[in-house]
PDB file of N, CA and C in Angstrom:
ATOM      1  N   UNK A   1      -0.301  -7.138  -1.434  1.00  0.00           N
ATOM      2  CA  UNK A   1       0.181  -5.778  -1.428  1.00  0.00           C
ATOM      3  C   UNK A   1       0.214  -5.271  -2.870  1.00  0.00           C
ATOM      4  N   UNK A   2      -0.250  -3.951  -2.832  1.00  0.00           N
ATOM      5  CA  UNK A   2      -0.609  -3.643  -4.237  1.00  0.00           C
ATOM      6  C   UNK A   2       0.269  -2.499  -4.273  1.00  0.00           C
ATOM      7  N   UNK A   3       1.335  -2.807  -5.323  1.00  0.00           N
ATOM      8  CA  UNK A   3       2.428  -1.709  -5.816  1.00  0.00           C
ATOM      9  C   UNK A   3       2.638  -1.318  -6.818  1.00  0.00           C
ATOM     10  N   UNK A   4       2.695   0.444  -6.879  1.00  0.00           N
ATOM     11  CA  UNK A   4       3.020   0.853  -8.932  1.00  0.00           C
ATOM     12  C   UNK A   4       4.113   2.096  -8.743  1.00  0.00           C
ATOM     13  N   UNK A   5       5.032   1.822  -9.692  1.00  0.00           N
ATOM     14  CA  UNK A   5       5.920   2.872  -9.435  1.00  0.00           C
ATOM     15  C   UNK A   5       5.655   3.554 -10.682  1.00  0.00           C
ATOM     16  N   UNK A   6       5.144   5.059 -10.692  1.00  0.00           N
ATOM     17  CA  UNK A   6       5.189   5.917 -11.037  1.00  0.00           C
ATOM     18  C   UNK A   6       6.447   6.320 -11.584  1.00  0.00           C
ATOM     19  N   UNK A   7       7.031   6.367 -13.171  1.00  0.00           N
ATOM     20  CA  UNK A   7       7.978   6.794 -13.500  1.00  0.00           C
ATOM     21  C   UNK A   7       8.019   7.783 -14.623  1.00  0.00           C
ATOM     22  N   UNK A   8       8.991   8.399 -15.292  1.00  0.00           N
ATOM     23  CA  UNK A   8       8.822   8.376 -16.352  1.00  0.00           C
ATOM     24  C   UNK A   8      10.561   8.088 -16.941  1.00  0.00           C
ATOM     25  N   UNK A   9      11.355   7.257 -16.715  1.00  0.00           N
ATOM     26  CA  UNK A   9      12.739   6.914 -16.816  1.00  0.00           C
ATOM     27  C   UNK A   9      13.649   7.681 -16.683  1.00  0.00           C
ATOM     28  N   UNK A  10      13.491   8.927 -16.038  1.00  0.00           N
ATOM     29  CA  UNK A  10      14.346   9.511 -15.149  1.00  0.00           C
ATOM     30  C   UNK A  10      15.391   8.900 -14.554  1.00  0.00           C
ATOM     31  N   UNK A  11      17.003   9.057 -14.119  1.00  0.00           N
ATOM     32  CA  UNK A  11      17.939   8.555 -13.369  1.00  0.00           C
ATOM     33  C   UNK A  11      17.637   8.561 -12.111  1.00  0.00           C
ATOM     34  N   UNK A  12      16.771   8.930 -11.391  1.00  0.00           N
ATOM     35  CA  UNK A  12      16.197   8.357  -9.934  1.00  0.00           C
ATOM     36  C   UNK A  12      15.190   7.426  -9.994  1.00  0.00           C
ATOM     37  N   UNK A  13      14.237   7.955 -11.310  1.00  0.00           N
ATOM     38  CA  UNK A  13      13.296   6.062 -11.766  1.00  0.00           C
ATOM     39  C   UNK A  13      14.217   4.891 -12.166  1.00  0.00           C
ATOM     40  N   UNK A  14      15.490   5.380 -12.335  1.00  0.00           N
ATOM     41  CA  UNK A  14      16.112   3.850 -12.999  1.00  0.00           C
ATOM     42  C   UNK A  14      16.611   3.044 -11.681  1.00  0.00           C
ATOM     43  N   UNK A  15      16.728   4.365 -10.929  1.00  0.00           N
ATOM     44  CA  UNK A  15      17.713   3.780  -9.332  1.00  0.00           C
ATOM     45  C   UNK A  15      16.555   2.888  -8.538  1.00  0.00           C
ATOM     46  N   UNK A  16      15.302   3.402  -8.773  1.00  0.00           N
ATOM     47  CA  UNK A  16      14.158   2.928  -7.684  1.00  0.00           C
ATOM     48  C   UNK A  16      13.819   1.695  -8.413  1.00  0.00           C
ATOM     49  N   UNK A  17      13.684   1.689  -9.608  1.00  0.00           N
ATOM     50  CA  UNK A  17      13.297   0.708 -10.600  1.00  0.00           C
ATOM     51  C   UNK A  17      14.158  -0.903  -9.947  1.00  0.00           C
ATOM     52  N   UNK A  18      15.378  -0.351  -9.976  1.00  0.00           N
ATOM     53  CA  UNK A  18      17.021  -1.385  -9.875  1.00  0.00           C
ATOM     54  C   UNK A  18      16.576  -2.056  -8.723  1.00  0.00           C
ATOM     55  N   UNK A  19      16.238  -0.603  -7.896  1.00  0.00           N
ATOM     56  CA  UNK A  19      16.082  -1.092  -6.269  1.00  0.00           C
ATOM     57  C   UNK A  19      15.123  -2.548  -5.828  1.00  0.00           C
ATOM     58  N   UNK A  20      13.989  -2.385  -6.849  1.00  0.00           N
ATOM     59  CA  UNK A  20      12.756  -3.165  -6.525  1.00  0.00           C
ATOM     60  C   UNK A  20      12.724  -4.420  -7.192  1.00  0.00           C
ATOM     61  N   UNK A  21      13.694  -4.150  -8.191  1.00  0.00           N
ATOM     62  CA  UNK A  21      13.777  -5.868  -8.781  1.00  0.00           C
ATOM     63  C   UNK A  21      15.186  -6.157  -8.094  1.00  0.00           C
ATOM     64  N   UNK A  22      15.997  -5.618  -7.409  1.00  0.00           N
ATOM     65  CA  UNK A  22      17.073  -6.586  -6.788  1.00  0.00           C
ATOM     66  C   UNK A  22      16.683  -6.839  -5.326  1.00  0.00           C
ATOM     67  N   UNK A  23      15.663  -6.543  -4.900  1.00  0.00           N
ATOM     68  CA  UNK A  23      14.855  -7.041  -3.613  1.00  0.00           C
ATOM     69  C   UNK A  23      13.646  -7.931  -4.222  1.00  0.00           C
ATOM     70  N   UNK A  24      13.135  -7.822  -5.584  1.00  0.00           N
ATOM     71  CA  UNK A  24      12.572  -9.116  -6.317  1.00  0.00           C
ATOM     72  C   UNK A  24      10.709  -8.939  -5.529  1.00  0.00           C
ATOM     73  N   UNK A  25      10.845  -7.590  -5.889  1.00  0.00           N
ATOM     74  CA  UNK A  25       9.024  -6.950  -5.265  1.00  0.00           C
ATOM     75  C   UNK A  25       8.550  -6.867  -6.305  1.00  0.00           C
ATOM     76  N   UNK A  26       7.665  -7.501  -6.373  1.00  0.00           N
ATOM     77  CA  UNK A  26       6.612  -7.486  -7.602  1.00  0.00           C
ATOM     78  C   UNK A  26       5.770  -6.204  -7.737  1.00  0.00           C
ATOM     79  N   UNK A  27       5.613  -4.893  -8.673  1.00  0.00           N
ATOM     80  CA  UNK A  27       5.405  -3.884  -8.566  1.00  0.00           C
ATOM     81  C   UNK A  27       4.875  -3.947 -10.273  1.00  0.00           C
ATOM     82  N   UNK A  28       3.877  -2.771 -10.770  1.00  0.00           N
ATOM     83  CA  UNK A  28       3.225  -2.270 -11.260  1.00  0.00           C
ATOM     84  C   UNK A  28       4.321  -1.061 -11.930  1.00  0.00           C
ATOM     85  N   UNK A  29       3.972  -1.068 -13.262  1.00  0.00           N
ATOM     86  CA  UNK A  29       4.840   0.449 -14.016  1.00  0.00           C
ATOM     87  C   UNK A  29       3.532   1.560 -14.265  1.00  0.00           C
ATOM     88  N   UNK A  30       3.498   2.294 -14.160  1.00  0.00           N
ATOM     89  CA  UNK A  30       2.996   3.739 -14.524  1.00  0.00           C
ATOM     90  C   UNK A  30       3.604   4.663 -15.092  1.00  0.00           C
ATOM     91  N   UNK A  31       3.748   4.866 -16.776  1.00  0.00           N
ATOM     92  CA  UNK A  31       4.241   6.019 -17.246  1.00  0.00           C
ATOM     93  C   UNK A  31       3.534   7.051 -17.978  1.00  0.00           C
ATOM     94  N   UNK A  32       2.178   6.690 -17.572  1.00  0.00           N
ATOM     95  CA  UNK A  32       1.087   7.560 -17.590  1.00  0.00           C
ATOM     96  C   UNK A  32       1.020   8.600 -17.409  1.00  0.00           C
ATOM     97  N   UNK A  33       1.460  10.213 -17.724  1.00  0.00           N
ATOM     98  CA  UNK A  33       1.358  11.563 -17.291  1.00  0.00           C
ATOM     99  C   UNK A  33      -0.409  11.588 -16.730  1.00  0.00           C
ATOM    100  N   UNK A  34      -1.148  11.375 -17.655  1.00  0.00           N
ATOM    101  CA  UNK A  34      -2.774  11.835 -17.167  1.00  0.00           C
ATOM    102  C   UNK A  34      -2.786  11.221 -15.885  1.00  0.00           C
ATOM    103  N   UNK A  35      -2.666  10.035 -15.512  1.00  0.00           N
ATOM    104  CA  UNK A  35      -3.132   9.240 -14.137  1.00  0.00           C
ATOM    105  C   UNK A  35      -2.206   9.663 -13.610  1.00  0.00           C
ATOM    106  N   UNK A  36      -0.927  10.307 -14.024  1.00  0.00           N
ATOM    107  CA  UNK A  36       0.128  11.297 -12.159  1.00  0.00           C
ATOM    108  C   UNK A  36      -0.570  12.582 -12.173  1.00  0.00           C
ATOM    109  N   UNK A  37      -0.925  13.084 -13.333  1.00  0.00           N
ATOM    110  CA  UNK A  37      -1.529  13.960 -12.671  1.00  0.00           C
ATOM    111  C   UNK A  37      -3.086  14.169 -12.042  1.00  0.00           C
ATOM    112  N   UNK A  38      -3.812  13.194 -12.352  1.00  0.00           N
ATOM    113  CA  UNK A  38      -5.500  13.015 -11.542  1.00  0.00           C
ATOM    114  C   UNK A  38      -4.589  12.388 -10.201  1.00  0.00           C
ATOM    115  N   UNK A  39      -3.673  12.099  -9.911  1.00  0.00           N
ATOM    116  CA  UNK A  39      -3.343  11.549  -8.223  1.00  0.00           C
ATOM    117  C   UNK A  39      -2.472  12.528  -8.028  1.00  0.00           C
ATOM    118  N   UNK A  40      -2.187  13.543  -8.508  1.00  0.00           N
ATOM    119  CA  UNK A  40      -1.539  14.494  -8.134  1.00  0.00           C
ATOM    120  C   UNK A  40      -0.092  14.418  -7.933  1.00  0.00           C
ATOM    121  N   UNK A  41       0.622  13.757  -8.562  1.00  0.00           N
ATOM    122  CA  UNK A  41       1.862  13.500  -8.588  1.00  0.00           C
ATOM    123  C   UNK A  41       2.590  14.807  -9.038  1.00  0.00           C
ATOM    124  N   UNK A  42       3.595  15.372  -8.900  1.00  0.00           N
ATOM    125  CA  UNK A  42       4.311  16.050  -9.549  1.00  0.00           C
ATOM    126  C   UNK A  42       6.122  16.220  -9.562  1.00  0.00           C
ATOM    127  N   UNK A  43       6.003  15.703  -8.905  1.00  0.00           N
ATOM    128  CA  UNK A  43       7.645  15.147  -8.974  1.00  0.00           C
ATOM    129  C   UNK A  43       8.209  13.637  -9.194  1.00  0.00           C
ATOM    130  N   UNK A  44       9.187  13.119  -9.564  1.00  0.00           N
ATOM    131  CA  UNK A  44       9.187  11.695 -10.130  1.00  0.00           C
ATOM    132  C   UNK A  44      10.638  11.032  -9.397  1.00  0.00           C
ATOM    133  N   UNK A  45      10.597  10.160  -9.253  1.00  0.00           N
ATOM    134  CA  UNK A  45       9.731   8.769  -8.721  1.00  0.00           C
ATOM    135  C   UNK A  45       8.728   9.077  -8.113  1.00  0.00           C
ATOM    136  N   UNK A  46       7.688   8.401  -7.543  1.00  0.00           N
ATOM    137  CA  UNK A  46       6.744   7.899  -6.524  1.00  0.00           C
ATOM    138  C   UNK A  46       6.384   6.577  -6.824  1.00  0.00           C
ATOM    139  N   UNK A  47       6.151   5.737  -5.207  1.00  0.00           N
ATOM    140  CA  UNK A  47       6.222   4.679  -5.027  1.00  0.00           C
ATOM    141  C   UNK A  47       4.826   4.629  -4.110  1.00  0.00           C
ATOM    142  N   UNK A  48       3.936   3.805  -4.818  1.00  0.00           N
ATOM    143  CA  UNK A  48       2.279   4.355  -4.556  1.00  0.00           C
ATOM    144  C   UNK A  48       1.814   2.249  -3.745  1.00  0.00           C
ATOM    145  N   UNK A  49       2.002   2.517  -2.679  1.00  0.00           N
ATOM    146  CA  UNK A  49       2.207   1.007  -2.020  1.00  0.00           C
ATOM    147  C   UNK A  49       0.780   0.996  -1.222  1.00  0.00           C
ATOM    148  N   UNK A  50      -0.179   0.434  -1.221  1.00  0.00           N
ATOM    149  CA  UNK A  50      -1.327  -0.139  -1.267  1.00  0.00           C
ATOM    150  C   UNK A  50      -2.615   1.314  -0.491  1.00  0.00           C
ATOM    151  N   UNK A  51      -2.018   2.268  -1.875  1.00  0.00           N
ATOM    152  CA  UNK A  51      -2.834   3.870  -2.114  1.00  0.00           C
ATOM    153  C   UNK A  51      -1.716   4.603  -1.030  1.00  0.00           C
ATOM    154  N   UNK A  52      -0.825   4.497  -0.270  1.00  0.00           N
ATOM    155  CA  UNK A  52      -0.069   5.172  -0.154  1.00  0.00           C
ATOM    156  C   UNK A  52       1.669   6.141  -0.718  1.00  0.00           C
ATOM    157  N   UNK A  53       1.107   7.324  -0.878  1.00  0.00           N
ATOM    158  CA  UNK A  53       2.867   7.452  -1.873  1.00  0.00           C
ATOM    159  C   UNK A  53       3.965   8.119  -1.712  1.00  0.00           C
ATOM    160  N   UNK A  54       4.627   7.466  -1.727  1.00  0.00           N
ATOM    161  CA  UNK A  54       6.227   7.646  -1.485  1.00  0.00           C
ATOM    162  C   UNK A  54       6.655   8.553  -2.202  1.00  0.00           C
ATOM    163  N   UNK A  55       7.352   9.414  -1.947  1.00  0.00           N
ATOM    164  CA  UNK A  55       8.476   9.962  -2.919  1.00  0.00           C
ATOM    165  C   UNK A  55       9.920   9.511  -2.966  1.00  0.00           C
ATOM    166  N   UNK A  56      10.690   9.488  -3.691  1.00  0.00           N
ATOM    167  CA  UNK A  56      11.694   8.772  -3.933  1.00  0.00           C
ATOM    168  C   UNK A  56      12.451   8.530  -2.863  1.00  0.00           C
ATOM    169  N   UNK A  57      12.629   9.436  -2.278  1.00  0.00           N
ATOM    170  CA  UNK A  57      13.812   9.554  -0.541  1.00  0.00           C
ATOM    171  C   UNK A  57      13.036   8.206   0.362  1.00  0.00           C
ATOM    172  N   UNK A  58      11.796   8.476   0.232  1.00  0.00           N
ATOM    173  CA  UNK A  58      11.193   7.634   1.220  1.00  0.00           C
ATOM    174  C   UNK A  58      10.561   6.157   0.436  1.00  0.00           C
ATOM    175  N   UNK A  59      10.901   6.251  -0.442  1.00  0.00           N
ATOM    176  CA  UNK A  59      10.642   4.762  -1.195  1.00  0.00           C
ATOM    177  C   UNK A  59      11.753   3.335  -1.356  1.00  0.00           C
ATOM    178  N   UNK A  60      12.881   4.632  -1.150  1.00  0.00           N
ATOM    179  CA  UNK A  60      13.721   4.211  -1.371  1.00  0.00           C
ATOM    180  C   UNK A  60      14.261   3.203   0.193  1.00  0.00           C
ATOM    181  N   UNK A  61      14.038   4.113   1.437  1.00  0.00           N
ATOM    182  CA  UNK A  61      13.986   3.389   2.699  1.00  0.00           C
ATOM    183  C   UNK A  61      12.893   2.160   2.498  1.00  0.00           C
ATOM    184  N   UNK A  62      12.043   2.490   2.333  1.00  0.00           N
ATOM    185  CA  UNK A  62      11.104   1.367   2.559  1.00  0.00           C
ATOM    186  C   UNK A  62      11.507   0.317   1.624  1.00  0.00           C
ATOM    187  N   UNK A  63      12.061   0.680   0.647  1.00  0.00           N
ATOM    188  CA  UNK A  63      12.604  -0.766  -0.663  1.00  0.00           C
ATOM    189  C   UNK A  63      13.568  -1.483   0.332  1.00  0.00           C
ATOM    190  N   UNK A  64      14.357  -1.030   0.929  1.00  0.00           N
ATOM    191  CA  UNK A  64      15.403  -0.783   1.535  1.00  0.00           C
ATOM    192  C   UNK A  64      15.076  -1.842   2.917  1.00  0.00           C
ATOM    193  N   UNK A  65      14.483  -1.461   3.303  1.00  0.00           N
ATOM    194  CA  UNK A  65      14.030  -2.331   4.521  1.00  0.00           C
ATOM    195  C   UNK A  65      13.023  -3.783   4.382  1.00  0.00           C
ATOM    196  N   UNK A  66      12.734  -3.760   3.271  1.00  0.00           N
ATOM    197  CA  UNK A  66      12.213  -5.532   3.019  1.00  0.00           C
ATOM    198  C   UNK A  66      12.995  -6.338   2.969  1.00  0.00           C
ATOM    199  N   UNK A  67      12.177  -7.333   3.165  1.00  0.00           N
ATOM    200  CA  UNK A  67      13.426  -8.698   3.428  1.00  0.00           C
ATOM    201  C   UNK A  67      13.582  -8.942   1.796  1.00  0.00           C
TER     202      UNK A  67
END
């Protein structure tokens, strides 16, 4: 499973950030502005899980629901 969280250290990137290493998911950083914006990102967090992307509300369930 191929995971990158899109941040730029925002207080909802720090929450999603927290989220994914205390469930211990091995994930990818992106604080790249050029590559959020060629994938069209424009709001922050997104949680981009094998080419699919989350926005924070819904990244946050899915962090949420792994074992």
């Amino acid at each position: 499973m191929e995971i990158t969280l899109y941040t730029s250290n925002c207080p909802k990137c720090k929450i999603l950030k927290a989220k994914l290493d205390d469930k211990k998911i091995n994930y990818n950083v992106c604080d790249d502005t050029n590559i959020m914006t060629e994938k069209g990102i424009t709001s922050l967090p997104v949680l981009e899980i094998d080419g699919e992307m989350k926005t924070f509300r819904f990244a946050v369930d899915w962090v949420n629901e792994q074992e």
